[in-house]
N, C-alpha and C. Protein backbone atom coordinates (compact mmCIF):
# COMPACT_ATOMS: atom_id res chain seq x y z
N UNK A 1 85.22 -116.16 20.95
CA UNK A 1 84.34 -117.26 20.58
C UNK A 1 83.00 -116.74 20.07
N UNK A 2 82.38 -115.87 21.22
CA UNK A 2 81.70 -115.50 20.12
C UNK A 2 81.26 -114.65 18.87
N UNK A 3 82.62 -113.73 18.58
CA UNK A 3 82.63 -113.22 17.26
C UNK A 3 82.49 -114.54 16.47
N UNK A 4 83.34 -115.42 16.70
CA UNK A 4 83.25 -116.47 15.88
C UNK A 4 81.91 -117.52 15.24
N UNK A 5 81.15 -117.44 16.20
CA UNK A 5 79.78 -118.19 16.07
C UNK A 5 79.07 -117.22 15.42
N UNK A 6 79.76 -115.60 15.14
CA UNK A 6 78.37 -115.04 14.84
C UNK A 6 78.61 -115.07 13.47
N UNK A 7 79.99 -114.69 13.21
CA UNK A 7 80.52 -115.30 11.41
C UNK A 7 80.37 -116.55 11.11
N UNK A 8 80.16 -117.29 11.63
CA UNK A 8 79.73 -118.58 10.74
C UNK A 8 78.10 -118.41 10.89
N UNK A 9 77.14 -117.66 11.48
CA UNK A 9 75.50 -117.94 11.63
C UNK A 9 75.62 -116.79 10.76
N UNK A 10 76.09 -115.68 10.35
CA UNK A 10 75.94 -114.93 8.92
C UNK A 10 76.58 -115.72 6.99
N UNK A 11 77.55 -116.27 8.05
CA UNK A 11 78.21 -117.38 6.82
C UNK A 11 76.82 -118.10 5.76
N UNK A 12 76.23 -118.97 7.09
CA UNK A 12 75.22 -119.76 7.04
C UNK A 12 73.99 -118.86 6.28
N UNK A 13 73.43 -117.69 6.74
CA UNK A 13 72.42 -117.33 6.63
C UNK A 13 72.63 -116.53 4.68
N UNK A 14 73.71 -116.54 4.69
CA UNK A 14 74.37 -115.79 3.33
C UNK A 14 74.67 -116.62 2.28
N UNK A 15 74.62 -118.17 2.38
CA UNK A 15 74.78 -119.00 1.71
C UNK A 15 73.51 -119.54 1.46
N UNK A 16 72.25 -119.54 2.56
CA UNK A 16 71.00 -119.68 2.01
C UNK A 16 70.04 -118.71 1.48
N UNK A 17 70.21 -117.86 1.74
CA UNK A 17 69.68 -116.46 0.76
C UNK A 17 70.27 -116.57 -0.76
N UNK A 18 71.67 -116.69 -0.91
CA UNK A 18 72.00 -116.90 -2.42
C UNK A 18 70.94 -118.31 -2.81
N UNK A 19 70.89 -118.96 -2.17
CA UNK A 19 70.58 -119.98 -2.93
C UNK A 19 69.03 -120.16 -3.36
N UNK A 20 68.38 -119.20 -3.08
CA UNK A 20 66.89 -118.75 -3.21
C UNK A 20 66.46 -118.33 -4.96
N UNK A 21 65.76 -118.68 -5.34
CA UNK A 21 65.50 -118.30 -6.75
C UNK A 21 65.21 -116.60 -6.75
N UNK A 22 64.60 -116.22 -7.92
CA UNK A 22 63.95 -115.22 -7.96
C UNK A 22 62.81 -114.40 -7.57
N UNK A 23 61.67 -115.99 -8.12
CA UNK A 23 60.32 -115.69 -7.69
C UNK A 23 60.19 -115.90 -5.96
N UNK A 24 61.15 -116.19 -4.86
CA UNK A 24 61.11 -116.44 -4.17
C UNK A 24 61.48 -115.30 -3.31
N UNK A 25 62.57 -114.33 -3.79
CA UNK A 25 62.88 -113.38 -3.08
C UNK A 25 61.70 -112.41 -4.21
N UNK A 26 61.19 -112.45 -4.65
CA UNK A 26 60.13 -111.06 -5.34
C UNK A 26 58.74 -111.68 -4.67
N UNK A 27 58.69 -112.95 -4.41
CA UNK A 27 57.49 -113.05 -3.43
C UNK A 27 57.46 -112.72 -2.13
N UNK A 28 58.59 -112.52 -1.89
CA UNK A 28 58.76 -112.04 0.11
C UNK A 28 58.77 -110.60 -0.76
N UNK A 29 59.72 -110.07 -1.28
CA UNK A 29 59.21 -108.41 -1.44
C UNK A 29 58.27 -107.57 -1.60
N UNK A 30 56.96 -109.09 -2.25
CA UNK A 30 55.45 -108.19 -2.78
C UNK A 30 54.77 -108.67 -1.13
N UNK A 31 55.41 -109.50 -0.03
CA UNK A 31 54.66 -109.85 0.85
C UNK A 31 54.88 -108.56 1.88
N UNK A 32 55.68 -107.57 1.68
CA UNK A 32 55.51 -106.36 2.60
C UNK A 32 54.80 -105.14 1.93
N UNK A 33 54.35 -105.56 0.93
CA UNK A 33 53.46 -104.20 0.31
C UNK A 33 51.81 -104.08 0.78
N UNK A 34 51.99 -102.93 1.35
CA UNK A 34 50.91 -102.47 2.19
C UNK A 34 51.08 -102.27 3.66
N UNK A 35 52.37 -102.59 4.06
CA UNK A 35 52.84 -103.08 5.98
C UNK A 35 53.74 -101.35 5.67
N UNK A 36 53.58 -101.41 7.28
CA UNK A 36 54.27 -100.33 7.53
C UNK A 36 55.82 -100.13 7.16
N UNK A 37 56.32 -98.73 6.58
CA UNK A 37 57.24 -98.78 6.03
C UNK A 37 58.45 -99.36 6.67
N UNK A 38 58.89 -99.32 7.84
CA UNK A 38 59.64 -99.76 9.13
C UNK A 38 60.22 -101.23 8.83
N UNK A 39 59.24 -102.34 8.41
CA UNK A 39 59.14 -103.51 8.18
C UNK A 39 59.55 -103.85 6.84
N UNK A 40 60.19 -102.93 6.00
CA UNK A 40 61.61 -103.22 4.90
C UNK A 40 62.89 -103.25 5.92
N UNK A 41 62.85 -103.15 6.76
CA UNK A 41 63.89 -103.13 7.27
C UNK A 41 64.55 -104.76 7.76
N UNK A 42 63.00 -105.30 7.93
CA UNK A 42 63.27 -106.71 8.24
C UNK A 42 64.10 -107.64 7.58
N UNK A 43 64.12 -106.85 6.39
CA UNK A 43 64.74 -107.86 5.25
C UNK A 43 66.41 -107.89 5.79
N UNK A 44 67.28 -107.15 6.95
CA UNK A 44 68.32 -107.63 7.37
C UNK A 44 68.26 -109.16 8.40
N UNK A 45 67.24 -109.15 9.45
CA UNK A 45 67.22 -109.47 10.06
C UNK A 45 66.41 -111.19 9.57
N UNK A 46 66.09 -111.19 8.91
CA UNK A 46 64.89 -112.12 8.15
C UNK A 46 66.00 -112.77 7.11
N UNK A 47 66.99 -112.15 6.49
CA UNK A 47 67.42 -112.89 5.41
C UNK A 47 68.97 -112.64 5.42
N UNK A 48 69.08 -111.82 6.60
CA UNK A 48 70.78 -111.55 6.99
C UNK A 48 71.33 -110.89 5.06
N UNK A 49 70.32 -109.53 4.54
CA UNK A 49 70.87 -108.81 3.72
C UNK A 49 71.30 -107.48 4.08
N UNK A 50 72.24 -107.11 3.70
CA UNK A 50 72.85 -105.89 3.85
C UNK A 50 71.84 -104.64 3.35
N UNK A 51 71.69 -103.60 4.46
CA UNK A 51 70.89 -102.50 3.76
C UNK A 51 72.52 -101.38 3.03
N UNK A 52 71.78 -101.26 2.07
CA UNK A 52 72.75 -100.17 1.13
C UNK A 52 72.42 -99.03 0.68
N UNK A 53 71.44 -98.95 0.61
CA UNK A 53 70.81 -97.47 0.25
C UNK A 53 69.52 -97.31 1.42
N UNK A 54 69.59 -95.78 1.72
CA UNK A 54 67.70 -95.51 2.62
C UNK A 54 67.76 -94.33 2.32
N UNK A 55 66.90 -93.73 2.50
CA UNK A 55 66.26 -92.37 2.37
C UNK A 55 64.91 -92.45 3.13
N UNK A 56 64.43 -91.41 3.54
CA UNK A 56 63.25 -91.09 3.95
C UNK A 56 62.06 -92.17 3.35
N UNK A 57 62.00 -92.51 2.49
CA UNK A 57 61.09 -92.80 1.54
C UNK A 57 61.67 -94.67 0.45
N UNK A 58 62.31 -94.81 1.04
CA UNK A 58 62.84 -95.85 0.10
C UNK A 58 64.51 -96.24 0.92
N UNK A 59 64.77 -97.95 0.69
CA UNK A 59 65.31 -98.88 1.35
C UNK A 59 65.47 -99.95 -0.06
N UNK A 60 67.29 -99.92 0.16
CA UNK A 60 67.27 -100.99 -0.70
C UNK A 60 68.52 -101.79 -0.07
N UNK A 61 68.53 -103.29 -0.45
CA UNK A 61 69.24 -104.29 0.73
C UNK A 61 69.77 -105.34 -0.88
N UNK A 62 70.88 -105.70 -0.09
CA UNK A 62 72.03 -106.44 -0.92
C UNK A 62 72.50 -107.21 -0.72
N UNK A 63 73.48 -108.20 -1.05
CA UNK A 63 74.39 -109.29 -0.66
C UNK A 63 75.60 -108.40 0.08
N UNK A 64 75.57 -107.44 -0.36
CA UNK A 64 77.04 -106.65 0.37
C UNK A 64 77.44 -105.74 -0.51
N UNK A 65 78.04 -104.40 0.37
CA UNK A 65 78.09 -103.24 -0.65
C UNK A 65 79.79 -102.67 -0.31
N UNK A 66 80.66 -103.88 -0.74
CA UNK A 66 81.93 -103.55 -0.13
C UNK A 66 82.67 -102.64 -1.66
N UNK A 67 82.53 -102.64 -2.49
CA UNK A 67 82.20 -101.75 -3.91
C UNK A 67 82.11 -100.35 -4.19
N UNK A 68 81.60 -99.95 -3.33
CA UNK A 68 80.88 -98.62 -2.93
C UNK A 68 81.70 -97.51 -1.87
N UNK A 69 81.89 -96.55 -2.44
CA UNK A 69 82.65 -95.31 -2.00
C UNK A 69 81.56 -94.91 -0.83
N UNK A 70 82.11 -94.19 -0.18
CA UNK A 70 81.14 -93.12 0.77
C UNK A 70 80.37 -92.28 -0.25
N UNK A 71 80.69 -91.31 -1.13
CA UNK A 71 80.15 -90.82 -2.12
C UNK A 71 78.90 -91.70 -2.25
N UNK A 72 79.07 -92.79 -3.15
CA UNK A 72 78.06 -93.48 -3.85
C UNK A 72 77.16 -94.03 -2.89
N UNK A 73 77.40 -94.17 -1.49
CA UNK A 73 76.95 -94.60 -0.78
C UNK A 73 75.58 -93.54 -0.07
N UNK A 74 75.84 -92.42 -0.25
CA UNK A 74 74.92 -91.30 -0.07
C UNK A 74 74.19 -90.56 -1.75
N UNK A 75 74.71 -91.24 -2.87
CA UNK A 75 74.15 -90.98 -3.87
C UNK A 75 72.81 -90.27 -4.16
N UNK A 76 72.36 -89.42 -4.66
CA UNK A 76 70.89 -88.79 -5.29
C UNK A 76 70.73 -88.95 -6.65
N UNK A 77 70.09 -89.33 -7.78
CA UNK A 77 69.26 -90.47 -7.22
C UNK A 77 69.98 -91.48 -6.93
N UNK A 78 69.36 -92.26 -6.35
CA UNK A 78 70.33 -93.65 -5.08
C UNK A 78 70.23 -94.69 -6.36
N UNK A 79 71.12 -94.81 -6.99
CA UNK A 79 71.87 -95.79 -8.15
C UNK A 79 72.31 -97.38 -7.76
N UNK A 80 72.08 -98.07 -7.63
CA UNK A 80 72.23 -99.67 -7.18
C UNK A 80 72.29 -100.82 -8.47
N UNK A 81 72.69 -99.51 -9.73
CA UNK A 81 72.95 -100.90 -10.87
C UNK A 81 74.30 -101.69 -10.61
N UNK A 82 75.52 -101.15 -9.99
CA UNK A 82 76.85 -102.08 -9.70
C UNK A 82 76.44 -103.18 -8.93
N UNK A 83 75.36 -103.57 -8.17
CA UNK A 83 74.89 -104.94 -7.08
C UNK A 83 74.61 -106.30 -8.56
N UNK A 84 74.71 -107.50 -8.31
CA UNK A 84 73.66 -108.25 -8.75
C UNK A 84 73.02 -108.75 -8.10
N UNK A 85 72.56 -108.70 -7.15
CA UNK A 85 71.27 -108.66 -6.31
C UNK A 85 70.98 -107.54 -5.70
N UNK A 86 69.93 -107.51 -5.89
CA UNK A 86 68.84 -105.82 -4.60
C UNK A 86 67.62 -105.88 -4.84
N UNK A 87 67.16 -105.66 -3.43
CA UNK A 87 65.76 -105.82 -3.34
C UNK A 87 65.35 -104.24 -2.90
N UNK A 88 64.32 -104.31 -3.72
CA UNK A 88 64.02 -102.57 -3.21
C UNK A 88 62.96 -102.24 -2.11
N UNK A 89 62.40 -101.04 -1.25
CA UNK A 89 61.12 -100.73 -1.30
C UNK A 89 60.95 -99.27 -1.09
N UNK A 90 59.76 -98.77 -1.77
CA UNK A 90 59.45 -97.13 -1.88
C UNK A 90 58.23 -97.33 -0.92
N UNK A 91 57.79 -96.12 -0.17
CA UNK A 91 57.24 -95.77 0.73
C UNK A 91 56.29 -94.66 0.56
N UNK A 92 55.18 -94.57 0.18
CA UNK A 92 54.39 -93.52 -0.29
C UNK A 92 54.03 -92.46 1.19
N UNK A 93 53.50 -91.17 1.40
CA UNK A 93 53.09 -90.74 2.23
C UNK A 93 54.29 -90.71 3.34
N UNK A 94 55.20 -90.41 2.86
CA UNK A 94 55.96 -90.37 4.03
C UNK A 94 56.03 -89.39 4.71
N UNK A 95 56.48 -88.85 5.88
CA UNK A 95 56.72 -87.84 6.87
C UNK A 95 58.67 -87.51 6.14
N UNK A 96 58.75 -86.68 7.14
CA UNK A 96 60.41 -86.48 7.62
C UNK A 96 60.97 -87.74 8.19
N UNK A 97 60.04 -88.49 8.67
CA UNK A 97 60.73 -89.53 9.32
C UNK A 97 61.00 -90.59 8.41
N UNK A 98 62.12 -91.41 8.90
CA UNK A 98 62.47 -92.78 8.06
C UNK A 98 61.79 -93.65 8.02
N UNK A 99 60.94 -93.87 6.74
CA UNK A 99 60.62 -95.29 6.35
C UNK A 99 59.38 -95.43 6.94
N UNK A 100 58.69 -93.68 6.70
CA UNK A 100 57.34 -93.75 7.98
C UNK A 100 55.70 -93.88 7.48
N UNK A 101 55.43 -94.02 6.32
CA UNK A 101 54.66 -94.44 5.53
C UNK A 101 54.31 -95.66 5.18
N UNK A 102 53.85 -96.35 3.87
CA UNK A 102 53.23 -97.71 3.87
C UNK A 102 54.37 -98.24 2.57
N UNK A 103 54.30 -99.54 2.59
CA UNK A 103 55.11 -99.78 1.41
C UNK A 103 54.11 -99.91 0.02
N UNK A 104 54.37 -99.29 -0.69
CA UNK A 104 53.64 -98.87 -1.85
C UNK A 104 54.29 -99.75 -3.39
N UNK A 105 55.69 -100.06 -3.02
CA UNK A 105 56.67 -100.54 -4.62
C UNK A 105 57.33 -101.35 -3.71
N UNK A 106 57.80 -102.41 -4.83
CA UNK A 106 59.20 -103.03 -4.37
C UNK A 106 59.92 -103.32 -5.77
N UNK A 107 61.07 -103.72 -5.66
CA UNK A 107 62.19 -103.89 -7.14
C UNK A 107 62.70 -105.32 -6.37
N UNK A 108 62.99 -106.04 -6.97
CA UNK A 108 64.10 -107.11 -7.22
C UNK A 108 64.60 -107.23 -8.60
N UNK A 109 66.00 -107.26 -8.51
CA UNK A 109 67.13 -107.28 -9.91
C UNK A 109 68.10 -108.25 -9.22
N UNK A 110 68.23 -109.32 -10.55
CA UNK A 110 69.36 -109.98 -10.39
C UNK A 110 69.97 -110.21 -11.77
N UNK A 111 71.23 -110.14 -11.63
CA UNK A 111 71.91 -111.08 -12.72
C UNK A 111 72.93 -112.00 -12.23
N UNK A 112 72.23 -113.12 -12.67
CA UNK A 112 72.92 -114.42 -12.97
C UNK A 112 74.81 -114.53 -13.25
N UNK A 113 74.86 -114.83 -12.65
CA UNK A 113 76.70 -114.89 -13.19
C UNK A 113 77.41 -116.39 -13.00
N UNK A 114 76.71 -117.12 -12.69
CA UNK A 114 77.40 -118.54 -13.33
C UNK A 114 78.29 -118.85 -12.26
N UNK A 115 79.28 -119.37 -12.63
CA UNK A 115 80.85 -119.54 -11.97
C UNK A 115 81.78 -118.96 -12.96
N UNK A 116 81.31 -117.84 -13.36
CA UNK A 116 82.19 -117.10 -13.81
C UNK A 116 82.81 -117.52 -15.79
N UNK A 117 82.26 -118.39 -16.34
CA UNK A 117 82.20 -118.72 -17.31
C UNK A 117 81.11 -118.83 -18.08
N UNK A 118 80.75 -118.64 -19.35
CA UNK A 118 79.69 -118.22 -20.57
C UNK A 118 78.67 -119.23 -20.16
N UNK A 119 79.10 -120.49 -20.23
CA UNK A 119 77.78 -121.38 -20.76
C UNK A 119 76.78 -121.52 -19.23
N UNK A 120 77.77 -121.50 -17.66
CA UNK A 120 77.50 -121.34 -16.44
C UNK A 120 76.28 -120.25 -16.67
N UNK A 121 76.74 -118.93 -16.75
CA UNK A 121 76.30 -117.74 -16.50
C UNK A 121 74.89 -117.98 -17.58
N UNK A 122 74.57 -118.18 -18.69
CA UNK A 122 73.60 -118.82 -19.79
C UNK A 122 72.76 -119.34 -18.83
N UNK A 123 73.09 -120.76 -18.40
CA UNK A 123 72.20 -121.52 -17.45
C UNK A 123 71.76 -121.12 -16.50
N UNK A 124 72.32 -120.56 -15.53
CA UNK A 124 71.65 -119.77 -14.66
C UNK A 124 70.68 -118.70 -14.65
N UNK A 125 71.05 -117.87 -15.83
CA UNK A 125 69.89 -116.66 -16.60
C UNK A 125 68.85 -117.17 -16.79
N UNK A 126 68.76 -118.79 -17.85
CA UNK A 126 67.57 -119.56 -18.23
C UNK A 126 67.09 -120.32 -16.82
N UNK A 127 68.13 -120.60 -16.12
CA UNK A 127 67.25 -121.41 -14.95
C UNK A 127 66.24 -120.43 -14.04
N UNK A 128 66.45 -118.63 -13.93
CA UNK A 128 66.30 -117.71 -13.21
C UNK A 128 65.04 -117.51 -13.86
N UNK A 129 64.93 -117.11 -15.31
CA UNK A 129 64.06 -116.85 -16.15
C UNK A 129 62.69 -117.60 -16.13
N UNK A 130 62.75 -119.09 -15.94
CA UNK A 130 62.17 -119.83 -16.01
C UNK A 130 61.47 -119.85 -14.46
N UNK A 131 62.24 -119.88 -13.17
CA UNK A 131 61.68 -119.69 -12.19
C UNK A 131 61.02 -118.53 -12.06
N UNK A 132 60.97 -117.37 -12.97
CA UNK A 132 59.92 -116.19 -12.60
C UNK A 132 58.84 -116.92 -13.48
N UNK A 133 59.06 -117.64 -14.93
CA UNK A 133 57.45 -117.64 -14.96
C UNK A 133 56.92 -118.95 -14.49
N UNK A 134 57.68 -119.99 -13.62
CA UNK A 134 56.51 -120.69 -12.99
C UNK A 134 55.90 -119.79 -12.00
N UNK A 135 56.82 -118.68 -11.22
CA UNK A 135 56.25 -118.05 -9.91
C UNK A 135 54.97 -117.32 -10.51
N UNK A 136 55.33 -116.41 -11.58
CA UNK A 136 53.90 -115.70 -12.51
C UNK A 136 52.74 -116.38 -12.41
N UNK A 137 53.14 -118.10 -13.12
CA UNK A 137 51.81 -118.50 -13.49
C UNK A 137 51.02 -119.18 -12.30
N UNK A 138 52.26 -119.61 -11.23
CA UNK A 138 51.50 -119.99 -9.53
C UNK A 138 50.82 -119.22 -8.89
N UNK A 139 51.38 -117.65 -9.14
CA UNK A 139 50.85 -116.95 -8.38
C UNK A 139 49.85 -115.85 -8.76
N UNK A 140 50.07 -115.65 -9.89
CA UNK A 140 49.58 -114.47 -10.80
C UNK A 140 48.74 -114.77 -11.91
N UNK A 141 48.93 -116.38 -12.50
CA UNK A 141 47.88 -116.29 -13.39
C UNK A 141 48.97 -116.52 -14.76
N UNK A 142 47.93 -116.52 -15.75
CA UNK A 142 48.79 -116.07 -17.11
C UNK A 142 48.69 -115.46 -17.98
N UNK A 143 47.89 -114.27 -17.24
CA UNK A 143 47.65 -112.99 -17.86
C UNK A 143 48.49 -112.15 -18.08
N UNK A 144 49.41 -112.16 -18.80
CA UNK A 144 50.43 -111.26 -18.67
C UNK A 144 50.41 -110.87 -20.25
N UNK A 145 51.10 -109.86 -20.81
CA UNK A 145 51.08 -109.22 -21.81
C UNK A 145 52.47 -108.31 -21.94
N UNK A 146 52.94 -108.89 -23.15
CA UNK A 146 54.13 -108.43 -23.44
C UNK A 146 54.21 -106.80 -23.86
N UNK A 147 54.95 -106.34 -22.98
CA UNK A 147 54.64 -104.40 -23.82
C UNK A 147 55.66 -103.95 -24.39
N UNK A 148 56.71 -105.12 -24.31
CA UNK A 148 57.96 -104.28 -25.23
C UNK A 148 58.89 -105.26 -25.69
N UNK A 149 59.19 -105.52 -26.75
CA UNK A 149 60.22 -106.37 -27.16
C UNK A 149 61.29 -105.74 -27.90
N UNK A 150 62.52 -105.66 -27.62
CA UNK A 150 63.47 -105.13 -28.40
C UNK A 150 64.37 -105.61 -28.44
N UNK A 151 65.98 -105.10 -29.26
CA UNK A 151 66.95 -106.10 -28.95
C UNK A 151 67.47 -106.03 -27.88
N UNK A 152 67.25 -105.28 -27.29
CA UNK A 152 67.59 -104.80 -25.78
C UNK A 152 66.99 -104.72 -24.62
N UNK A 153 65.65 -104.96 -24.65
CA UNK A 153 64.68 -105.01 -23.66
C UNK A 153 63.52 -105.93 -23.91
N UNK A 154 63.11 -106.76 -22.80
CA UNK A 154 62.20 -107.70 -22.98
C UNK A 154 61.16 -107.28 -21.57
N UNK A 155 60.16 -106.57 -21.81
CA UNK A 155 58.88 -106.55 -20.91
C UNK A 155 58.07 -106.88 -21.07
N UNK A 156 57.65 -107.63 -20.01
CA UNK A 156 55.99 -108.31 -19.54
C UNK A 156 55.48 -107.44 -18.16
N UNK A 157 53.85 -107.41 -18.59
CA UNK A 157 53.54 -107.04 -17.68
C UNK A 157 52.21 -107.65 -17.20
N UNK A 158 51.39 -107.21 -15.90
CA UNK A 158 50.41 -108.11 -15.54
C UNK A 158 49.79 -107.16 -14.34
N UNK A 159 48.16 -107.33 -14.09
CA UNK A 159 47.66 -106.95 -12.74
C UNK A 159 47.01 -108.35 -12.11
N UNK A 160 47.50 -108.35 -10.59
CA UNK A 160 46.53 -108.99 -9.98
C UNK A 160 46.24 -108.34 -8.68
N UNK A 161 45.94 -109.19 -7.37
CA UNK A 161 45.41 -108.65 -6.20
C UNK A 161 46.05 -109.51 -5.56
N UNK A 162 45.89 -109.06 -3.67
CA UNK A 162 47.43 -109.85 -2.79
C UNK A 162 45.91 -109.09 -1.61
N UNK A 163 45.85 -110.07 -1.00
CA UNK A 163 45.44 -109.97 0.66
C UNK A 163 44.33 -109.20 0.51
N UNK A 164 44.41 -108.16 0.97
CA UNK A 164 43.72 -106.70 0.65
C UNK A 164 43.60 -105.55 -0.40
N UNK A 165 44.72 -105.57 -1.03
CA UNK A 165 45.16 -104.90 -1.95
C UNK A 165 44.59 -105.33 -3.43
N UNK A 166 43.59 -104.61 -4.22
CA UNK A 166 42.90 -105.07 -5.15
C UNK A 166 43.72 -104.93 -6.26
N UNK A 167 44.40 -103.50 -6.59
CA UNK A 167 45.18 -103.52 -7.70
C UNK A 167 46.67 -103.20 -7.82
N UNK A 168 47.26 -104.65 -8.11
CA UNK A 168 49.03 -104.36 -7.84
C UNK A 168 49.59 -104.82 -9.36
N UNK A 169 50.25 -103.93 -10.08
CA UNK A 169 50.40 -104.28 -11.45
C UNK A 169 51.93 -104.49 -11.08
N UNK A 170 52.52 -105.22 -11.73
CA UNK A 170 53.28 -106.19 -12.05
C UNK A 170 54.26 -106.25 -13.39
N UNK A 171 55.65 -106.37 -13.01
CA UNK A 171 56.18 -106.69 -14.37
C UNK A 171 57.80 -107.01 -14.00
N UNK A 172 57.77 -107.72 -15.28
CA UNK A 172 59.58 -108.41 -15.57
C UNK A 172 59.96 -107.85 -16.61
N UNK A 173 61.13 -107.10 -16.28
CA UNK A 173 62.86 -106.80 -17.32
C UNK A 173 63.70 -107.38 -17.52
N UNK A 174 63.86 -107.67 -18.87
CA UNK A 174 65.35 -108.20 -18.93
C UNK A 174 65.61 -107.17 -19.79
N UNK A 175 66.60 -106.44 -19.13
CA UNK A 175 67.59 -106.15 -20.20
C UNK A 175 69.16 -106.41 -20.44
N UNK A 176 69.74 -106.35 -21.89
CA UNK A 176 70.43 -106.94 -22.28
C UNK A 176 72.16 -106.08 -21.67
N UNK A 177 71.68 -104.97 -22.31
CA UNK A 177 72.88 -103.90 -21.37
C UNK A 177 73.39 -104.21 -19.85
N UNK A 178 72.42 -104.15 -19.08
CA UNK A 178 72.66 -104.07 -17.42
C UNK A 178 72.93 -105.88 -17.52
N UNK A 179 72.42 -106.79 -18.16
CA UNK A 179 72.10 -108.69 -18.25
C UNK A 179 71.53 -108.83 -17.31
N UNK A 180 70.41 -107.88 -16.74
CA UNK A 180 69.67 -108.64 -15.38
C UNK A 180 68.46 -108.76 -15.65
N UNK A 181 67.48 -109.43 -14.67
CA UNK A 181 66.37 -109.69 -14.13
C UNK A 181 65.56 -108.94 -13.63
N UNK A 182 64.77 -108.19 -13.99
CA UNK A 182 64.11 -106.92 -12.73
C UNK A 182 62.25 -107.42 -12.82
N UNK A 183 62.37 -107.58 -11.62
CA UNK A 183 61.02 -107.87 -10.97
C UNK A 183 60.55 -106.18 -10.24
N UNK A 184 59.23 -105.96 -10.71
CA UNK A 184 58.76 -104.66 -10.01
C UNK A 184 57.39 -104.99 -9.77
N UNK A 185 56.66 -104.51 -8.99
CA UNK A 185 55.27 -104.46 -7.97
C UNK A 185 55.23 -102.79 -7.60
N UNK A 186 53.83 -102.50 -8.13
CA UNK A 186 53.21 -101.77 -7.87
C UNK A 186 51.85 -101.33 -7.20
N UNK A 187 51.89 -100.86 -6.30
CA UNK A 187 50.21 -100.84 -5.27
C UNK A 187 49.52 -99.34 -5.29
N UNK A 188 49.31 -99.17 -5.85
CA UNK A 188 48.88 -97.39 -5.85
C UNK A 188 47.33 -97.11 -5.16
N UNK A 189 47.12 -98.19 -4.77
CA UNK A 189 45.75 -97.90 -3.76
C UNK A 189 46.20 -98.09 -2.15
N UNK A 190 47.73 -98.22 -1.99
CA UNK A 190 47.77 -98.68 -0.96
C UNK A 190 48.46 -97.24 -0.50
N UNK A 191 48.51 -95.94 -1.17
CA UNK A 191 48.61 -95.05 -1.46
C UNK A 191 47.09 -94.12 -0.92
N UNK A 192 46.46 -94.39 -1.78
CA UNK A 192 45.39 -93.60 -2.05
C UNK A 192 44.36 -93.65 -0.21
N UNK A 193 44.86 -95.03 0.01
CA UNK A 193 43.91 -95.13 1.26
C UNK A 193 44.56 -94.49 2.65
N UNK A 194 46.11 -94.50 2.21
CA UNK A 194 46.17 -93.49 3.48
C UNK A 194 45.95 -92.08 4.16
């Protein structure tokens, strides 16, 4: 019985995490930058995601990494383009120890996949797309500045400030190859002060 209650309260907790936009999971990811590195870890316990990659220095968490060989699973560099969801975080100043520094970066990548058909998978990209730039302009402003347009790559980028942290630059990928979403945050003073 209670294996059973605990698969349906991961059931539960796995069906409301999918259902979270973008700017929503890249706003909880920029909300641990500057916290001790330890506290990426929360993101199992907080959102019932699978951790899939760690290293000394960096933690990245998934919908599930049933995909993945033992090999790939210990990978150098730690490769996480087969997921469509992952949330990242890098850890500046670290020791030998795991995850023993400050969180300095985070990544979120998604791609959209619909129900498995063209016009589905379309809508969801534009509905995803659109929820990063209301989150941009709620949270960030609309200072942003395009630094790359190609047929293959679409970047924006942006600086603002979060709590304490004066300078965290900012930016969205789409690219067309991988078809995902990549949200990145950068803190390099949160670096400098330790």
């Amino acid at each position: 019985m209670k294996k059973i209650l605990i698969f349906i309260f991961s059931v539960l907790i796995s069906n409301v995490s999918i259902a979270a936009h973008s700017g929503d999971w890249f706003g909880y990811a920029l909300g641990k930058i500057g916290q001790d590195g330890h506290n990426a870890l929360s993101a199992v316990t907080e959102n019932g995601l699978i951790l899939s990659r760690i290293r000394n220095d960096y933690a990245a968490f998934t919908m599930g990494e049933n995909r993945l060989s033992d090999e790939e699973r210990k990978s150098k560099p730690i490769n996480v383009s087969e997921f469509d969801f992952v949330i990242e975080f890098w850890t500046c100043n670290s020791t030998s120890k795991l995850l023993s520094g400050s969180i300095d970066r985070v990544s979120y990548s998604h791609q959209p996949k619909g129900d498995g058909n063209y016009q589905s998978a379309l809508e969801d990209f534009v509905d995803e797309f659109l929820d990063i730039q209301k989150y941009f302009n709620d949270n960030w402003g609309s200072n942003r500045i395009v630094t790359k347009t190609t047929e293959d790559q679409y970047v924006i980028t942006t600086k603002g400030s979060m709590r304490d942290i004066p300078n965290v630059f900012l930016a969205i990928q789409i690219m067309k190859e991988e078809q995902n979403i990549r949200l990145r945050a950068n803190a390099p003073d949160v670096c400098a002060s330790n």
